[in-house]
N, C-alpha and C. Protein backbone atom coordinates (compact mmCIF):
# COMPACT_ATOMS: atom_id res chain seq x y z
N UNK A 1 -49.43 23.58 -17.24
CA UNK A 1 -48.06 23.11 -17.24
C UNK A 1 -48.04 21.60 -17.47
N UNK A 2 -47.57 21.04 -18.70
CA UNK A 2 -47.26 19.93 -18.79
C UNK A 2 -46.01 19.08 -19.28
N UNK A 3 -44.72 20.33 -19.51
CA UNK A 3 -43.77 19.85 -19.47
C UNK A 3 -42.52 19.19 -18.74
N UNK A 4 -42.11 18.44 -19.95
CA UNK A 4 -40.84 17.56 -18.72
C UNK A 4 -39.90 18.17 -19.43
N UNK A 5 -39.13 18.34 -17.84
CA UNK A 5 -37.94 18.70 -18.21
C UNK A 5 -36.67 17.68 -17.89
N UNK A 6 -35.66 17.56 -18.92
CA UNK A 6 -34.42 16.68 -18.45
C UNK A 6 -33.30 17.54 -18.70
N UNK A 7 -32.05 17.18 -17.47
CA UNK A 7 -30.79 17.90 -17.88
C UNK A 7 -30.31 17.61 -19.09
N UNK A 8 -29.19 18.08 -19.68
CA UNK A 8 -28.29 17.84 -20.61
C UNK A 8 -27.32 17.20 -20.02
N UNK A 9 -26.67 15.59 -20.69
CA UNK A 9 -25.67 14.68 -19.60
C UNK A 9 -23.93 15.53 -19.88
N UNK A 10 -24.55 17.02 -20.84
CA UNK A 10 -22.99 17.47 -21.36
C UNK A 10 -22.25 18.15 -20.38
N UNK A 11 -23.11 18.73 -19.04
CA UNK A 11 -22.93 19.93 -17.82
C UNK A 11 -22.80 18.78 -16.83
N UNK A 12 -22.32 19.78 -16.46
CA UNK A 12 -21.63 19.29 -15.14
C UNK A 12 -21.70 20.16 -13.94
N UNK A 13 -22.54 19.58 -12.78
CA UNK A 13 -22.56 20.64 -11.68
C UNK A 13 -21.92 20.47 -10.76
N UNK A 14 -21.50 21.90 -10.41
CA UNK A 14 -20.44 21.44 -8.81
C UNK A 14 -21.37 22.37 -7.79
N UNK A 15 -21.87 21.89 -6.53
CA UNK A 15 -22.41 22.56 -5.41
C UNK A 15 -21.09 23.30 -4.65
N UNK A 16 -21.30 23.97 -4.71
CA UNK A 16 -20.75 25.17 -3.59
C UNK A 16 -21.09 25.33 -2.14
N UNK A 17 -20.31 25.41 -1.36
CA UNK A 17 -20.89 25.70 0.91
C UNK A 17 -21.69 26.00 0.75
N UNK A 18 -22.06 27.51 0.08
CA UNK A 18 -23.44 28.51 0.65
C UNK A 18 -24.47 28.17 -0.20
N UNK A 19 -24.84 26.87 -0.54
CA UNK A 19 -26.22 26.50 -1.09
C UNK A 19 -26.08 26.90 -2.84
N UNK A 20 -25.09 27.38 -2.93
CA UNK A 20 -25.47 28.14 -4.42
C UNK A 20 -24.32 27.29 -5.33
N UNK A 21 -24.71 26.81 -6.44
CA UNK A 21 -23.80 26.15 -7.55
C UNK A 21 -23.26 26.58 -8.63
N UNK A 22 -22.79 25.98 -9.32
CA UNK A 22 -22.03 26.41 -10.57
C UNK A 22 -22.28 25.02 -11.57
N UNK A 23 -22.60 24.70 -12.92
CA UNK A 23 -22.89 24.74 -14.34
C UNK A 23 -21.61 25.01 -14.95
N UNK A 24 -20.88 23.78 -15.75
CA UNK A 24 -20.03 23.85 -16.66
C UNK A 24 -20.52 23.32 -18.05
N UNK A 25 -20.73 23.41 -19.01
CA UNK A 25 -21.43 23.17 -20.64
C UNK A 25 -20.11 22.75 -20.82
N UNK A 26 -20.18 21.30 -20.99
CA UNK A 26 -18.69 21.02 -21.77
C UNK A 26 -18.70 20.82 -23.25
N UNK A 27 -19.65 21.13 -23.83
CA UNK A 27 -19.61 21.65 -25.10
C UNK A 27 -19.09 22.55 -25.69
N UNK A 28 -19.37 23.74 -24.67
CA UNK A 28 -19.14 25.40 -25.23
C UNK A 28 -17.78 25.62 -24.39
N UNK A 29 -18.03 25.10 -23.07
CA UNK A 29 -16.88 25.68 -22.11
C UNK A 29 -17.51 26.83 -21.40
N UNK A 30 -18.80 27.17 -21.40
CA UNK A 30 -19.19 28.32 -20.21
C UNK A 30 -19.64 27.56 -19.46
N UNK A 31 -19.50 28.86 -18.29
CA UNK A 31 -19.93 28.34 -16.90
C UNK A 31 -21.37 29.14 -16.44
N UNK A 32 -22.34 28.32 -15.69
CA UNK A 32 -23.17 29.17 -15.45
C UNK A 32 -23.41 29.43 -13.51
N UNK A 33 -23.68 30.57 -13.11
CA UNK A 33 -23.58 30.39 -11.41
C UNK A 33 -25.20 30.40 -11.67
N UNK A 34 -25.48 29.49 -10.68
CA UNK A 34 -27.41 28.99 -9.43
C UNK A 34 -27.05 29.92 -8.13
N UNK A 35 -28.50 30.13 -7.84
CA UNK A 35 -28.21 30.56 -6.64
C UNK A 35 -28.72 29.18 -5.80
N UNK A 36 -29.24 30.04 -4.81
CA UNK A 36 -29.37 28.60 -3.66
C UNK A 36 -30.94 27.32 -4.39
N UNK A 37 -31.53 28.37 -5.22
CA UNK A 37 -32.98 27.46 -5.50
C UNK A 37 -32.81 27.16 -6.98
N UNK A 38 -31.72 27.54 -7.64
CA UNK A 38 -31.22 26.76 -9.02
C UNK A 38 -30.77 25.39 -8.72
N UNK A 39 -30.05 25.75 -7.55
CA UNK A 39 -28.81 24.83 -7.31
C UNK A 39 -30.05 23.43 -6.76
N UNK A 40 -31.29 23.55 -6.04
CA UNK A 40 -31.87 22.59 -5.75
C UNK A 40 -32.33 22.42 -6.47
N UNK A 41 -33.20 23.04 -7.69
CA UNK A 41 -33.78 22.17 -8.77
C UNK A 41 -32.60 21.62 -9.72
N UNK A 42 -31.68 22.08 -9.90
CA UNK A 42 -30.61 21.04 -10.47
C UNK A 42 -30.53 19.85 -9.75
N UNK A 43 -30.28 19.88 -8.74
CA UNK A 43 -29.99 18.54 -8.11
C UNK A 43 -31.18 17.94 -8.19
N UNK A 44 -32.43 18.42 -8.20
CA UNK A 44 -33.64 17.03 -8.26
C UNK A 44 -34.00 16.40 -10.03
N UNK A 45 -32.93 17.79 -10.81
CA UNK A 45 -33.27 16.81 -12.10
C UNK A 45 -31.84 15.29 -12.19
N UNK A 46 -30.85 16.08 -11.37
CA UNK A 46 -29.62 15.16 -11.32
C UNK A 46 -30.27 13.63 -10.47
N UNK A 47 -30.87 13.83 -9.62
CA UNK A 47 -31.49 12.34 -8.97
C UNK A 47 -32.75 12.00 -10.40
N UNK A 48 -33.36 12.62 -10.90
CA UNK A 48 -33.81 11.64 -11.68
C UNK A 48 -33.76 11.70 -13.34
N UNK A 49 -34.22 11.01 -14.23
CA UNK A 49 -33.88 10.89 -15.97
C UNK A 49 -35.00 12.42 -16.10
N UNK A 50 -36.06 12.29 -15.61
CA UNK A 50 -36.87 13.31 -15.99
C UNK A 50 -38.13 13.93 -14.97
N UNK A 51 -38.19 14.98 -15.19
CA UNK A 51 -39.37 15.25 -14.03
C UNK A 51 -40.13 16.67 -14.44
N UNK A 52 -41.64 16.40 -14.05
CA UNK A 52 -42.64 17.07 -14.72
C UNK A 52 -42.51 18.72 -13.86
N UNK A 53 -42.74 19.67 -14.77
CA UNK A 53 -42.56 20.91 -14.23
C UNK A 53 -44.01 21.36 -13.13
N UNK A 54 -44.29 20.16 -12.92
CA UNK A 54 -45.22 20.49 -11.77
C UNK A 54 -44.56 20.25 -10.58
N UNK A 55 -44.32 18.46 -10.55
CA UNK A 55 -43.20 18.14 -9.43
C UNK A 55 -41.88 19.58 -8.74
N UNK A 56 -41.44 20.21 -10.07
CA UNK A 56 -40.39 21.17 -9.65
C UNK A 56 -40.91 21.90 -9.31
N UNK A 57 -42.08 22.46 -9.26
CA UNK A 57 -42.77 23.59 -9.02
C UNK A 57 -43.25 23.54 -7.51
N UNK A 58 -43.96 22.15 -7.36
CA UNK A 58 -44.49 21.54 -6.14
C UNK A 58 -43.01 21.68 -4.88
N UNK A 59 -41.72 20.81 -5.59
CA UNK A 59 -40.68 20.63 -4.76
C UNK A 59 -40.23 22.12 -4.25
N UNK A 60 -39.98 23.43 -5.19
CA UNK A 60 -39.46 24.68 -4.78
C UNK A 60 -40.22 24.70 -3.47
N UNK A 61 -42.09 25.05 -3.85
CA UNK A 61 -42.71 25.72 -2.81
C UNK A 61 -42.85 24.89 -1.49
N UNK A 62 -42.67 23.27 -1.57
CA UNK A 62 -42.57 22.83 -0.14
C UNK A 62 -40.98 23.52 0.32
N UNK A 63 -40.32 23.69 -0.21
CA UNK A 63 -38.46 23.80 0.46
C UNK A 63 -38.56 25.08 0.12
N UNK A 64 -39.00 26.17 -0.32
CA UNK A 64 -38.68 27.41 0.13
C UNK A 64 -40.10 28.43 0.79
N UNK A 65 -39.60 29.36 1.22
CA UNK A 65 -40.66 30.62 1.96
C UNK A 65 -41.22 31.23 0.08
N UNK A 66 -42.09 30.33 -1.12
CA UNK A 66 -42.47 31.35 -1.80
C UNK A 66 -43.95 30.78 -1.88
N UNK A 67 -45.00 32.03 -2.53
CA UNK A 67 -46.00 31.67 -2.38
C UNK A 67 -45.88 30.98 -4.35
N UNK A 68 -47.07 30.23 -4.82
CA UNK A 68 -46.74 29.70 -5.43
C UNK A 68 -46.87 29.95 -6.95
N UNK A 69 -47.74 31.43 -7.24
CA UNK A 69 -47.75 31.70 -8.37
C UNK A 69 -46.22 32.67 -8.42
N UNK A 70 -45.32 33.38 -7.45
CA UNK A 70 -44.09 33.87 -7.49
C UNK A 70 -43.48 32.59 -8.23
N UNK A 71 -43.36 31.02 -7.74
CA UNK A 71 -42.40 30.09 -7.51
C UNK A 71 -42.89 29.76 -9.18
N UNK A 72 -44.00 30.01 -9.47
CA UNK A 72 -44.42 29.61 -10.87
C UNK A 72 -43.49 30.42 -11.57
N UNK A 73 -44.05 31.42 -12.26
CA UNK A 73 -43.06 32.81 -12.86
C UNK A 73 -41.54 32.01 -12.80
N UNK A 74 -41.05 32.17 -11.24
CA UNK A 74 -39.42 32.22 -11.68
C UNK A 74 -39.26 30.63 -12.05
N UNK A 75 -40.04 29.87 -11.99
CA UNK A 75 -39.38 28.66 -12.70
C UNK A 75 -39.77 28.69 -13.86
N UNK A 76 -40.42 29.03 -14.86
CA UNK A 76 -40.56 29.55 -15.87
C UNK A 76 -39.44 30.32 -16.72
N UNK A 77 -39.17 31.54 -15.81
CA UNK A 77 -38.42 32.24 -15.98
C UNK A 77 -37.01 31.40 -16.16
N UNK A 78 -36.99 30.49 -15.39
CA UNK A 78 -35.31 29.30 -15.29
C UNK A 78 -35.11 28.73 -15.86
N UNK A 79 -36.32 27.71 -16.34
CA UNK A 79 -36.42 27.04 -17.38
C UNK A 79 -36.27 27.54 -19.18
N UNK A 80 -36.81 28.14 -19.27
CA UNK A 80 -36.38 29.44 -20.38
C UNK A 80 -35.16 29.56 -20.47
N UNK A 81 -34.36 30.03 -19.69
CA UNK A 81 -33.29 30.30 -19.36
C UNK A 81 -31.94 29.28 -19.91
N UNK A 82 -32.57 28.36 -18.90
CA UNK A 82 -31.50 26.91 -19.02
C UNK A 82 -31.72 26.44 -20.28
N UNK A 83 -33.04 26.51 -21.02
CA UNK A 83 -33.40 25.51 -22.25
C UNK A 83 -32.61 26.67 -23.55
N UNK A 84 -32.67 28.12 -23.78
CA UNK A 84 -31.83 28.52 -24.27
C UNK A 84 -30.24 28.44 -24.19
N UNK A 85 -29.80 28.11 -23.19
CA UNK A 85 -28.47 28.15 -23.23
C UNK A 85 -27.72 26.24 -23.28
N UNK A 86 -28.96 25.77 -23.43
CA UNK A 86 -28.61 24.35 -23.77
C UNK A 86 -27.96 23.35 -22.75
N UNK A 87 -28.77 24.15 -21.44
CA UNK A 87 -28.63 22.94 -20.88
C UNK A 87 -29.36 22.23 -19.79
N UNK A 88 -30.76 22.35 -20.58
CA UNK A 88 -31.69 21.33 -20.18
C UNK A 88 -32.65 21.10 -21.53
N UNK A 89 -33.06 20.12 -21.74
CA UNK A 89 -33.70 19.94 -22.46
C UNK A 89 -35.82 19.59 -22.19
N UNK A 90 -36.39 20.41 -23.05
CA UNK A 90 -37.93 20.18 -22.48
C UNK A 90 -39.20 19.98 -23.51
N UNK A 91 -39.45 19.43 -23.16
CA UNK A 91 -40.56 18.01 -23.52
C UNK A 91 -41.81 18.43 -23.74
């Protein structure tokens, strides 16, 4: 793993009570829902310009109950995700 990943400055996130967020693309106009561990790796790309998909990987498994090849996979799986629908960009 040696990519960086940065948000797109076009989205816009709003945190929600129960840990889980919401993703507006003001490009397209869709919205996307995070659950509670989207919603924290959004916010640690929102505190900084860019950050290595190890750091995010490292940050999930200290702040959640996963072991770390699971926490691998689904950030993989997120990243994929977000970088198709345009709104993160990766390095």
């Amino acid at each position: 793993m040696s990519r960086i990943i940065k948000r797109q400055e076009s989205v816009v996130f709003t945190d929600l009570d129960d840990g889980s967020g919401v993703l507006l693309h003001l490009e397209n106009k869709f919205y996307y829902s995070l659950n509670a561990t989207g919603s924290f790796i959004w916010k640690l790309l929102e505190d900084q310009d860019e950050l290595s998909e190890e750091v995010l990987l490292e940050s999930v498994v200290d702040n959640f109950d996963v072991e770390t090849k699971e926490a691998k996979e689904d950030l993989d799986d997120f990243i994929v995700d977000l970088s198709k629908e345009g709104l993160i960009k990766v390095q």
